[in-house]
N, C-alpha and C. Protein backbone atom coordinates (compact mmCIF):
# COMPACT_ATOMS: atom_id res chain seq x y z
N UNK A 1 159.32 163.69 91.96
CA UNK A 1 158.67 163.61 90.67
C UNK A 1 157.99 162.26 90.46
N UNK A 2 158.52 161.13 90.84
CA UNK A 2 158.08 160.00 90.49
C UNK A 2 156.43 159.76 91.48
N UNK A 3 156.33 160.58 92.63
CA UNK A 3 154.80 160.42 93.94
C UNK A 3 153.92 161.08 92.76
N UNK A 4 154.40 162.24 91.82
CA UNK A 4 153.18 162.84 91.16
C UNK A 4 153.17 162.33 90.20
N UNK A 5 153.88 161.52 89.03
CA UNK A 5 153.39 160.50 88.44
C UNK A 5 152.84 159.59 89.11
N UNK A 6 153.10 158.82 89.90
CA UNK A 6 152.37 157.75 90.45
C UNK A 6 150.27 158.66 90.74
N UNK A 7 151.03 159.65 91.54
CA UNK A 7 149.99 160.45 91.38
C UNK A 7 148.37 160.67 90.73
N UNK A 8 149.00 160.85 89.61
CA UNK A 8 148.82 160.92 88.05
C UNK A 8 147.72 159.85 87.66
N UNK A 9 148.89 158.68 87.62
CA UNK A 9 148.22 157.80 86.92
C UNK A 9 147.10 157.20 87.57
N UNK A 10 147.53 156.64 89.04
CA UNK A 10 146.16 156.68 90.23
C UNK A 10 145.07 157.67 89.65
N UNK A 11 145.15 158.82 89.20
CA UNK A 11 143.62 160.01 89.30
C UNK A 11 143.37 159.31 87.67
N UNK A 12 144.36 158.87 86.74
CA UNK A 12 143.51 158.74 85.21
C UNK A 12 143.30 157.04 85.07
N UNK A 13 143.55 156.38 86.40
CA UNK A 13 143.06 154.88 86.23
C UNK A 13 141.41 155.41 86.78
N UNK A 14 141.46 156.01 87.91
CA UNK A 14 140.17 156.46 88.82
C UNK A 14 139.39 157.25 87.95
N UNK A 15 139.68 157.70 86.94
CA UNK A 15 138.72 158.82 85.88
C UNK A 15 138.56 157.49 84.82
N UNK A 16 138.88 156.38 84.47
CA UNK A 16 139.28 155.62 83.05
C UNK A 16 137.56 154.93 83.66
N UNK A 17 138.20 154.14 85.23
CA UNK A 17 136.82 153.16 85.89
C UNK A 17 135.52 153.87 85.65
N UNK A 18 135.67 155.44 86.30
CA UNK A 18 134.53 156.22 86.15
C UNK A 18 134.02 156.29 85.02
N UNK A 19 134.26 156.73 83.68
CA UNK A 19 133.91 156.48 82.97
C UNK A 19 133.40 155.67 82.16
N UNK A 20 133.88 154.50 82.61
CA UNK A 20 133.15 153.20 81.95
C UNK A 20 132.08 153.03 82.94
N UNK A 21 131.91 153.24 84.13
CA UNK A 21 130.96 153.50 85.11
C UNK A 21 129.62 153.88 84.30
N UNK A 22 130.04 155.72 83.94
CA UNK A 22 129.34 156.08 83.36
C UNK A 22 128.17 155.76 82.16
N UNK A 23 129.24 154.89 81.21
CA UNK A 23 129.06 154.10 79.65
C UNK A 23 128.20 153.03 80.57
N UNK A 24 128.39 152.33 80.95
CA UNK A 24 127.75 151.26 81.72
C UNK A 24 126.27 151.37 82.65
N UNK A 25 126.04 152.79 82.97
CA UNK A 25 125.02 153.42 83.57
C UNK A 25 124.12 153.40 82.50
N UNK A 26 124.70 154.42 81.64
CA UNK A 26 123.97 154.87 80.21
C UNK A 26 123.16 153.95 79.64
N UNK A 27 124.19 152.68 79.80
CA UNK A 27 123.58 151.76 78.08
C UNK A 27 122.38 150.91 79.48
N UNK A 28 122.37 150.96 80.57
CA UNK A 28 121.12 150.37 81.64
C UNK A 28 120.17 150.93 81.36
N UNK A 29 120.00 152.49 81.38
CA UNK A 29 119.41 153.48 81.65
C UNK A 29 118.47 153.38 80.05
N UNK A 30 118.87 153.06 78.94
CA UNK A 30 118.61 152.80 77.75
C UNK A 30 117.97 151.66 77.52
N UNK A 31 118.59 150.51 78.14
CA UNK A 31 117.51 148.98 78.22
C UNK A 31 116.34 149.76 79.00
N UNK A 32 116.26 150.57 80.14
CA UNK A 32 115.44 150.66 81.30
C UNK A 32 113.93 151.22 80.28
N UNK A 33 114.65 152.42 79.71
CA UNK A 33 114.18 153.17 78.61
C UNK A 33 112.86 152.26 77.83
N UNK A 34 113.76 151.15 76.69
CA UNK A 34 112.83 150.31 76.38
C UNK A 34 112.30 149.76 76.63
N UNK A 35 112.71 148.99 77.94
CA UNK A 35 111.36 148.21 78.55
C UNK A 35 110.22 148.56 78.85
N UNK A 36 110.10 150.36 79.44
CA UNK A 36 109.54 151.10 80.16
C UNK A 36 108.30 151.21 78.99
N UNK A 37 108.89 151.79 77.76
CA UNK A 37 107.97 151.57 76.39
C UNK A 37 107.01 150.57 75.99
N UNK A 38 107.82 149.15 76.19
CA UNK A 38 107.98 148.00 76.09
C UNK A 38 106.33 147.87 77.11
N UNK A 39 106.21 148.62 78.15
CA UNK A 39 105.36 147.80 79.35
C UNK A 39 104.74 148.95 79.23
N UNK A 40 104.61 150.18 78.63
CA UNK A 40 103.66 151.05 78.18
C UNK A 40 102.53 150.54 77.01
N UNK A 41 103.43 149.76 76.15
CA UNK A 41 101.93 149.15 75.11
C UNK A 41 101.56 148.30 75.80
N UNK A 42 101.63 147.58 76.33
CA UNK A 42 101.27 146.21 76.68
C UNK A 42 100.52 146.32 77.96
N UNK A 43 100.48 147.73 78.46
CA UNK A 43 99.71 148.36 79.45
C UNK A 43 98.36 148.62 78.62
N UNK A 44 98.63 149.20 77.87
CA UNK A 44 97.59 149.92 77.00
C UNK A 44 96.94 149.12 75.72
N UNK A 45 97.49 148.08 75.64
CA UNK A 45 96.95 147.10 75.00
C UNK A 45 95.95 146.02 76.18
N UNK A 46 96.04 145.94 77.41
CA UNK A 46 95.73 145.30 78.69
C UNK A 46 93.79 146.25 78.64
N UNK A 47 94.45 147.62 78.66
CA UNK A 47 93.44 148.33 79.14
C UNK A 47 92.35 147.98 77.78
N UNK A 48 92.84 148.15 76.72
CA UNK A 48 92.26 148.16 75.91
C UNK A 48 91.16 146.38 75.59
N UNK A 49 92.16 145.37 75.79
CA UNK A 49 91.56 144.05 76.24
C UNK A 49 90.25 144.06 77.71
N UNK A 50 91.05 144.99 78.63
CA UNK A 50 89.44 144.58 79.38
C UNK A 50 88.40 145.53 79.55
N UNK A 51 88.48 146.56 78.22
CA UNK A 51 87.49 147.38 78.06
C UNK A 51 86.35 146.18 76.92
N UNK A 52 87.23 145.64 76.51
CA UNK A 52 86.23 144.73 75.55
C UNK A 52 85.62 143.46 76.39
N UNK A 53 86.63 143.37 77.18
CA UNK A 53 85.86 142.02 78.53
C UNK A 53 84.65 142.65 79.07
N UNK A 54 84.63 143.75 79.73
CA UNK A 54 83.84 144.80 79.94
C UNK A 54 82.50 144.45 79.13
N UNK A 55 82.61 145.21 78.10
CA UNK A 55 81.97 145.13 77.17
C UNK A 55 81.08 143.86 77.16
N UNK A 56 81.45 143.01 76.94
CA UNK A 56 81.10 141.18 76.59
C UNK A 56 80.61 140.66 77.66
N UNK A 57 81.18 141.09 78.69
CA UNK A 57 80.23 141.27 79.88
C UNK A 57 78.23 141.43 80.47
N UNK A 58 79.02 142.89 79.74
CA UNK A 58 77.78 143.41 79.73
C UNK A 58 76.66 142.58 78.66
N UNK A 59 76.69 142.39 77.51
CA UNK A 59 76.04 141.78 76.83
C UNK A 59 75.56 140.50 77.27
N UNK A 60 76.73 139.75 78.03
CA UNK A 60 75.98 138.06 78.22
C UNK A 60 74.91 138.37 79.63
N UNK A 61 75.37 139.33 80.47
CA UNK A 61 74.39 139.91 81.59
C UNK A 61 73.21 140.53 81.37
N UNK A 62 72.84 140.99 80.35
CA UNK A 62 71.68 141.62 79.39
C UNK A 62 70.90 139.82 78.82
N UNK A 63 71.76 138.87 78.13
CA UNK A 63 71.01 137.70 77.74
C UNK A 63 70.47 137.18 78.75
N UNK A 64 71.62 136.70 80.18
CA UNK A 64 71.15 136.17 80.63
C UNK A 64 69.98 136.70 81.53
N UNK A 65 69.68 138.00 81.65
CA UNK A 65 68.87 138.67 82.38
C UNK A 65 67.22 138.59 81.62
N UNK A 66 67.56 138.42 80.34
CA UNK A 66 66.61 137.89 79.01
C UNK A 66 65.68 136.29 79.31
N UNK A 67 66.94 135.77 79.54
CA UNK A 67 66.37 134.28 79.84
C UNK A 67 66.57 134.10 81.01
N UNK A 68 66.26 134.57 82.01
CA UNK A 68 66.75 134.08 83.55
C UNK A 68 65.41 133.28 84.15
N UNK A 69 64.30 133.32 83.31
CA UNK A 69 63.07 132.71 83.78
C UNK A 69 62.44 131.62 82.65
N UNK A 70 63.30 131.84 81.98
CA UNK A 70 63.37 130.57 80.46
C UNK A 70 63.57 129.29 80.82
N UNK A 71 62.65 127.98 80.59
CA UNK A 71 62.78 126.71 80.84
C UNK A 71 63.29 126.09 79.47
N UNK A 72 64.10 125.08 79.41
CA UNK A 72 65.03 124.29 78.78
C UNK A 72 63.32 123.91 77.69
N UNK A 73 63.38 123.37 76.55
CA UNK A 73 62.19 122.98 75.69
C UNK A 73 62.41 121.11 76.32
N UNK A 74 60.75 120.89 76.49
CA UNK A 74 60.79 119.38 76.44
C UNK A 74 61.29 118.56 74.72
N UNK A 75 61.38 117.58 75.46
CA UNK A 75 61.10 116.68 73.96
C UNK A 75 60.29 116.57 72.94
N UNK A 76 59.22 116.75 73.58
CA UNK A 76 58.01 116.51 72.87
C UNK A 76 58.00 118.05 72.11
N UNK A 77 58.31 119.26 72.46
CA UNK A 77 58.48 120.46 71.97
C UNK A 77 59.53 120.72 70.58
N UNK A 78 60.79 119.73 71.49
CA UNK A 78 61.59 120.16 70.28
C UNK A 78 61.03 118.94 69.12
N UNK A 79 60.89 117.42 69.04
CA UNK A 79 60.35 116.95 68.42
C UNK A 79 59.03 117.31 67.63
N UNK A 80 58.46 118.24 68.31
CA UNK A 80 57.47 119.02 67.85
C UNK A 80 58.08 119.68 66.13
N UNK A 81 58.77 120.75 66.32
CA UNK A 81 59.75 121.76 66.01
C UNK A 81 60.21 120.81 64.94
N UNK A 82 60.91 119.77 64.77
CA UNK A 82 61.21 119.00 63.65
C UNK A 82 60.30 118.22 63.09
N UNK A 83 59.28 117.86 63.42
CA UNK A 83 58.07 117.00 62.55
C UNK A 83 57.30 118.66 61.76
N UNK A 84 57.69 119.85 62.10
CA UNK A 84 56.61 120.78 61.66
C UNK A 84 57.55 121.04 60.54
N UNK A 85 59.01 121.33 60.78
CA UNK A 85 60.19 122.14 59.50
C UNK A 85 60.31 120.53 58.24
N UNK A 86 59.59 119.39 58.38
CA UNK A 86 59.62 118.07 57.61
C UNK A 86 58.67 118.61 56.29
């Protein structure tokens, strides 16, 4: 009688570990959970940032394609430009 208590208690120490095993899986599996969320916006907030880089892109490539044959104004031009707005 006393091998199947010993028995016993061996299988409900080995079911007690498992279970906290379990609890201990769970509450990972739950951080894992939120992070996963966590790196879903911030994915989609990313995408959403270099659709606008994109974007801004395109526009300064349109200016500079505007002025790509544009010379800087002399002095005498821009001094021009302020003796005329006097």
């Amino acid at each position: 009688m006393p091998s199947k208590q010993l028995n016993m208690t061996q299988r409900l120490k080995s079911l007690l570990q498992l279970s906290n095993t379990i609890k201990n899986l769970n509450a990972t599996l739950k951080y894992a959970e939120e992070k996963a969320k966590q790196a879903d916006k911030l994915v989609a907030e990313l995408e959403k940032t270099k659709k606008e880089v994109e974007k801004h892109g395109k526009e300064v490539e349109k200016v500079r394609t505007k002025t790509e044959a544009a010379e800087p104004m002399t002095k005498e031009e821009i001094e021009a430009i302020g003796n005329h707005n006097r």
